[in-house]
Protein backbone atom coordinates (compact mmCIF):
# COMPACT_ATOMS: atom_id res chain seq x y z
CA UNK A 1 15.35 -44.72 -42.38
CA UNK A 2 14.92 -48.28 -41.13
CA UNK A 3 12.88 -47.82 -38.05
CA UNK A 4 10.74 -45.74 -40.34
CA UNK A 5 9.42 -48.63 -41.79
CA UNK A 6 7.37 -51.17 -41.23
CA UNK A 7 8.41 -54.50 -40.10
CA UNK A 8 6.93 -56.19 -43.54
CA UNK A 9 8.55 -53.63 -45.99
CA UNK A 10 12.01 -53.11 -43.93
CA UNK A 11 11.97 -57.48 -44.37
CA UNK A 12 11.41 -57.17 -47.60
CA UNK A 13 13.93 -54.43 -48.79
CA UNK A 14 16.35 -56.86 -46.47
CA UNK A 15 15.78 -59.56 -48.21
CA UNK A 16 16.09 -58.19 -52.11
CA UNK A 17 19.35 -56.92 -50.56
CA UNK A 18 20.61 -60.23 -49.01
CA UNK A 19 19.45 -61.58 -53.08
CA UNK A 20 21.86 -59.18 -54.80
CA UNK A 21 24.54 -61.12 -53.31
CA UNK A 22 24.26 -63.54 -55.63
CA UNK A 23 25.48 -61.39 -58.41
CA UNK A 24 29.28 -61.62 -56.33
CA UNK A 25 30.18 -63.72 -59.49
CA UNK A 26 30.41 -60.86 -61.80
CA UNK A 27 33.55 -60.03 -59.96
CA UNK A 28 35.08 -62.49 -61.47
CA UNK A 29 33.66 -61.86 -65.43
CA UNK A 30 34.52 -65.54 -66.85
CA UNK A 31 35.21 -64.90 -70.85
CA UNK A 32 35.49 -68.44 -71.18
CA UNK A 33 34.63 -71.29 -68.98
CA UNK A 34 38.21 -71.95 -66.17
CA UNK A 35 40.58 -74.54 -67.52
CA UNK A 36 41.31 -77.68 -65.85
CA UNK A 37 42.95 -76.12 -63.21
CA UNK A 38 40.87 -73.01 -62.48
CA UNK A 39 38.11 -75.77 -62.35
CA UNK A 40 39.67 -78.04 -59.81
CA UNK A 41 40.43 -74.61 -57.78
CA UNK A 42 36.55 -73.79 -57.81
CA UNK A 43 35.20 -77.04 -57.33
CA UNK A 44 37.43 -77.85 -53.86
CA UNK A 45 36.52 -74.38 -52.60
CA UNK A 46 32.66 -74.86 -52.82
CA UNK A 47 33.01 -78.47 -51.16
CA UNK A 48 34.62 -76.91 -48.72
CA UNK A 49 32.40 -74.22 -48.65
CA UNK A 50 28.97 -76.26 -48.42
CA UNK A 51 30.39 -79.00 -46.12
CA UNK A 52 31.32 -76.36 -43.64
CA UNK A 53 27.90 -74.34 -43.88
CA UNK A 54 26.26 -77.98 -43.60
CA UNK A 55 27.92 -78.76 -39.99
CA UNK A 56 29.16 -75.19 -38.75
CA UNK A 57 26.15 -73.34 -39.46
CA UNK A 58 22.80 -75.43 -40.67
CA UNK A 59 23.16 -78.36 -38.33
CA UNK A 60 23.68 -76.24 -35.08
CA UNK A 61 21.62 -73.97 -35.90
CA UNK A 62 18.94 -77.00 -36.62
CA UNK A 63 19.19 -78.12 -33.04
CA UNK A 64 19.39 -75.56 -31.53
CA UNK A 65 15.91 -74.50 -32.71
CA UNK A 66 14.33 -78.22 -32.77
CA UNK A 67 15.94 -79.43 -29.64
CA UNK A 68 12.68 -81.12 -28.01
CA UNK A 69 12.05 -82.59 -31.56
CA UNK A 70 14.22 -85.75 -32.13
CA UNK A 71 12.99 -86.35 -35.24
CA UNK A 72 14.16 -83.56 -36.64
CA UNK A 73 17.08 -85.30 -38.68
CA UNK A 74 14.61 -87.20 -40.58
CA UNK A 75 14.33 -84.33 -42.89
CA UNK A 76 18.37 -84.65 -43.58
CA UNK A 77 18.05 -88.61 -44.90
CA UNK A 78 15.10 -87.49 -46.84
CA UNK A 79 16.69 -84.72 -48.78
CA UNK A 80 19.20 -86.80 -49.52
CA UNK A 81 16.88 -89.43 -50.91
CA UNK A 82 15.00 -87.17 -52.57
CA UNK A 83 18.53 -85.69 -54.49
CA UNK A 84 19.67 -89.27 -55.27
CA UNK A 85 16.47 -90.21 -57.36
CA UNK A 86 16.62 -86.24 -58.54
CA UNK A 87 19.58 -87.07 -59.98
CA UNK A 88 18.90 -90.26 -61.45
CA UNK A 89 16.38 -88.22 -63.58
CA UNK A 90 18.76 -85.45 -64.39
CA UNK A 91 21.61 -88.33 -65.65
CA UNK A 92 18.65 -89.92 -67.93
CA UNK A 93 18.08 -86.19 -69.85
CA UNK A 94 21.60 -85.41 -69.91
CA UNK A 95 23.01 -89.23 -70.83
CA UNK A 96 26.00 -87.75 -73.60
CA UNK A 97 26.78 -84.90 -70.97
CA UNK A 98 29.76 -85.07 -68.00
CA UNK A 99 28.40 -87.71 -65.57
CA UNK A 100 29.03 -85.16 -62.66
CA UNK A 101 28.80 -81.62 -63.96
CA UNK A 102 25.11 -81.59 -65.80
CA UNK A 103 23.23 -82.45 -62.19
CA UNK A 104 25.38 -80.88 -59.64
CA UNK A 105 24.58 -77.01 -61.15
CA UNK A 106 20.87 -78.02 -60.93
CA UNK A 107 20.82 -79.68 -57.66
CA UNK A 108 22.77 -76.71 -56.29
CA UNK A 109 20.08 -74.14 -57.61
CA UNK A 110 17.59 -76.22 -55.40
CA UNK A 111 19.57 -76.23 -52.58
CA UNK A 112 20.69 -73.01 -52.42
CA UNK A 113 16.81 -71.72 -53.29
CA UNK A 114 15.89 -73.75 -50.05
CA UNK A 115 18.49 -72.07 -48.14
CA UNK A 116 17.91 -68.67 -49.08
CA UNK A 117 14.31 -69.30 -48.29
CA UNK A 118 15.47 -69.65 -45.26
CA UNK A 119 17.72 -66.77 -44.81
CA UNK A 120 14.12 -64.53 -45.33
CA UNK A 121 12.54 -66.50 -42.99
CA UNK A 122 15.23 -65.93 -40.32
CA UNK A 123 15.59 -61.79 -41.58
CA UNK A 124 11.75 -61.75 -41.14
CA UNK A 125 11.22 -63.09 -38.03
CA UNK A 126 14.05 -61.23 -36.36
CA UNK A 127 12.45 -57.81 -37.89
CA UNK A 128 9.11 -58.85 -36.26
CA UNK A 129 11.32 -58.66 -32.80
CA UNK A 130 12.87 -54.91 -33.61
CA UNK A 131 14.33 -53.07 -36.84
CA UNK A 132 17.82 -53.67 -34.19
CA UNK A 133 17.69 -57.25 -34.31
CA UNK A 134 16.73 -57.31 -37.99
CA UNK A 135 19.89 -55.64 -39.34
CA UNK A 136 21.69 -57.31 -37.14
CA UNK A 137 20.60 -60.44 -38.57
CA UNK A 138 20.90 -59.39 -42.62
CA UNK A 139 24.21 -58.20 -42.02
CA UNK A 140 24.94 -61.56 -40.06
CA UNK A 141 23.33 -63.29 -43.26
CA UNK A 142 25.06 -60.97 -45.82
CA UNK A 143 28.69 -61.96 -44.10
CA UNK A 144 27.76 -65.54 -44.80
CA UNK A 145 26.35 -65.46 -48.34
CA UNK A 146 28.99 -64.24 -50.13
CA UNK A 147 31.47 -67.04 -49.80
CA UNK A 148 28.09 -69.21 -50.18
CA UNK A 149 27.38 -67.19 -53.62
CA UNK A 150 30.47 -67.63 -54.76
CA UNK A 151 30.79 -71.35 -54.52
CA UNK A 152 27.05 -71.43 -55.88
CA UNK A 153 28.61 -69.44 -58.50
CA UNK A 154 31.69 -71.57 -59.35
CA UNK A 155 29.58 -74.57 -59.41
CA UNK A 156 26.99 -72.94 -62.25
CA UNK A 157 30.09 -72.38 -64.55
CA UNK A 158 31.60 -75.41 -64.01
CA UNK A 159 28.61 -76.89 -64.54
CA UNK A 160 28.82 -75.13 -67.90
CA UNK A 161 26.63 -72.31 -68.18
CA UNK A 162 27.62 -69.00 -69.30
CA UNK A 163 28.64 -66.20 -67.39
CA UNK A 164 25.52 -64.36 -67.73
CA UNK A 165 23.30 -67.60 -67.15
CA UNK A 166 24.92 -68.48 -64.25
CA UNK A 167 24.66 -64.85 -62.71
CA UNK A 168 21.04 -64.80 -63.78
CA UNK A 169 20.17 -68.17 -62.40
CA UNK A 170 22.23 -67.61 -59.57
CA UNK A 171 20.07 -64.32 -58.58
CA UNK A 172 16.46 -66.27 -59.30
CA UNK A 173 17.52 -68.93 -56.33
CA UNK A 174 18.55 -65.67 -54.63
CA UNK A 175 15.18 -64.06 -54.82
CA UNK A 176 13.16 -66.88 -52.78
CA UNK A 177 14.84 -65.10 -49.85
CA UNK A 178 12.17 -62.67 -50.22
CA UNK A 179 9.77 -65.32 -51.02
CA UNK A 180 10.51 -66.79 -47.56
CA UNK A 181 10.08 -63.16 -46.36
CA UNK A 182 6.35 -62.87 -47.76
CA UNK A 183 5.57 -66.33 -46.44
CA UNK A 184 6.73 -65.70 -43.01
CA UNK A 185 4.50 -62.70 -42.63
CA UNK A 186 1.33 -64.49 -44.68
CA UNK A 187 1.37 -67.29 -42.20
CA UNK A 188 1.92 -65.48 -39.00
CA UNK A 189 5.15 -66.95 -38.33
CA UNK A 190 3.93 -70.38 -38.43
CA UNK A 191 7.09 -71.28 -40.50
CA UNK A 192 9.66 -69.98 -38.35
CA UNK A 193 8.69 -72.66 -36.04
CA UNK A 194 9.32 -75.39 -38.33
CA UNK A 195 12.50 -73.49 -39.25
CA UNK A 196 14.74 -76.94 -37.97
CA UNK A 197 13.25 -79.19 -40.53
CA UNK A 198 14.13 -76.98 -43.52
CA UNK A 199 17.63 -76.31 -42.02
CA UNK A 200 18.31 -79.96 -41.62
CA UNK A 201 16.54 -80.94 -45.38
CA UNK A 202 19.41 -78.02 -46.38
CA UNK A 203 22.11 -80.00 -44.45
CA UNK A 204 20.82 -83.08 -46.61
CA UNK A 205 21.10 -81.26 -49.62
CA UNK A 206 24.72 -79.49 -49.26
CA UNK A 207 26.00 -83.13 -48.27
CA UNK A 208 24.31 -84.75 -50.69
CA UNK A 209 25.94 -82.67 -53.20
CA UNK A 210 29.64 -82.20 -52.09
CA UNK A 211 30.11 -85.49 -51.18
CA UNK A 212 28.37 -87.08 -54.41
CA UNK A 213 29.34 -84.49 -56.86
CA UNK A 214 31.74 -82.33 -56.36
CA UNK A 215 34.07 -83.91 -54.47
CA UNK A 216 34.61 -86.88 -57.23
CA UNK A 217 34.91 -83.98 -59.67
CA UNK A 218 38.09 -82.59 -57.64
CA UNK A 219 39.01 -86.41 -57.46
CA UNK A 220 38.96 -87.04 -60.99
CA UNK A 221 41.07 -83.44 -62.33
CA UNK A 222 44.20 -85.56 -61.50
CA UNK A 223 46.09 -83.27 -63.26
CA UNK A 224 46.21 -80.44 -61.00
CA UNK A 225 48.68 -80.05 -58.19
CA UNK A 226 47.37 -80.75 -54.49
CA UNK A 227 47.85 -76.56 -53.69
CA UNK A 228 44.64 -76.45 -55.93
CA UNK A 229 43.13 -78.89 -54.33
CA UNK A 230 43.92 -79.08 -50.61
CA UNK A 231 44.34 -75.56 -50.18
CA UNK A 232 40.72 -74.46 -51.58
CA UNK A 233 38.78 -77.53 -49.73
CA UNK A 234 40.42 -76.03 -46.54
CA UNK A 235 40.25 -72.12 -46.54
CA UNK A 236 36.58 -72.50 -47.86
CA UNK A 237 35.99 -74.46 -44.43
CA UNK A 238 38.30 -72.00 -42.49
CA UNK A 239 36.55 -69.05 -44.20
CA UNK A 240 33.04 -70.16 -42.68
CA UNK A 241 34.60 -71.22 -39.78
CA UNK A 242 35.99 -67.75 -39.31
CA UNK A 243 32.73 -66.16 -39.94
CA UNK A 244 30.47 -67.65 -37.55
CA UNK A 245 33.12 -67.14 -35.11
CA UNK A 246 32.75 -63.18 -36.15
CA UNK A 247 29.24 -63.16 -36.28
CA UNK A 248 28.48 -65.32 -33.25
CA UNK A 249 26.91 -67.86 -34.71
């Protein structure tokens, strides 16, 4: 079926695949928004989750493609500029809402958008190669998004949107995956090339928002017992860690 198609529609169909992933969080069907605890649980997992993708995945990945380009870091201290004063807005329309919760579920929809963008840059250029080294690379890409997703996930409804807004939101960042698929193709590839720079303005992004968001969060539920804590923040780094190691990357 796949080598049937064309490059373009078999990058596409890829793509709206690798976005369905972000509707993992109906697995867990939230009634009600987690307690104290089931938020602390959540929280350390997708800190752990994004710091790991930040310097296990996105950074490496960054230099390995933008080695003879030195500069490429700049993009890194810019995103993480650019989220400070983001969130400096987002605190002034949300001033009577949680001083932590309100921006971190929008700044992760922009970061995650970015990186899925990304992703369908990646699945696109590798099915420009062969329809061999494009499912190679969306099932490389689908291992990795679903602990992504769910942290993404876990953020969104701690954030406190509902279940089905934070599934629906959630699957719109998704979709720029094909987005990044359609733009690879409409510029002839001219974006895979600056692939680096939007890998390290991810990096910016992920840090930006674990260590200025949801880290304090896990800090301040002081409540819960370290096992929710400690253990969480360190299998979502092991799980990544595990997966590139699977996956090669």
């Amino acid at each position: 079926m796949w080598p049937a198609l064309s490059p373009f529609a078999s990058s596409l169909l890829a793509t709206f695949w690798v976005s369905t992933i972000a509707l993992v969080g109906i697995v867990f069907m939230f009634r009600r928004q987690p307690g104290p605890r089931g938020e602390a649980f959540l929280l350390s997992f997708a800190a752990g989750v994004l710091l790991a993708t930040t310097f296990l995945e996105l950074l490496p990945e960054a230099v390995a493609r933008g080695s003879r380009d030195g500069n490429v870091f700049i993009a890194t201290l810019v995103a993480m500029i650019a989220f400070f004063f983001l969130e400096r807005v987002l605190h002034g329309f949300h001033v009577h809402e949680d001083s932590h919760a309100v921006p971190s579920r929008y700044l992760i929809l922009v970061g995650d958008g970015v990186h899925n963008l990304i992703d369908g840059i990646a699945i696109a250029a590798a099915f420009a190669v062969s329809p061999e080294l494009g499912l190679a690379t969306t099932f490389a890409v689908t291992v990795h998004e679903v602990p992504q997703e769910i942290a993404d996930f876990s953020i969104l409804m701690s954030g406190g949107f509902s279940l089905r807004t934070a599934l629906l939101l959630n699957f719109l960042s998704g979709l720029t995956a094909i987005l990044g698929a359609i733009l690879f193709w409409a510029f002839a590839g001219a974006l895979e090339r600056h692939l680096a720079w939007f890998m390290t303005a991810t990096a910016g992004m992920f840090i930006y928002i674990a260590g200025s968001d949801l880290i304090p969060q896990v800090h301040h539920h002081r409540t819960a017992p370290g096992s929710l804590i400690y253990v969480p923040f360190l299998g979502g780094i092991a799980l990544i860690a595990v997966l590139n190691a699977l996956t090669g990357h």
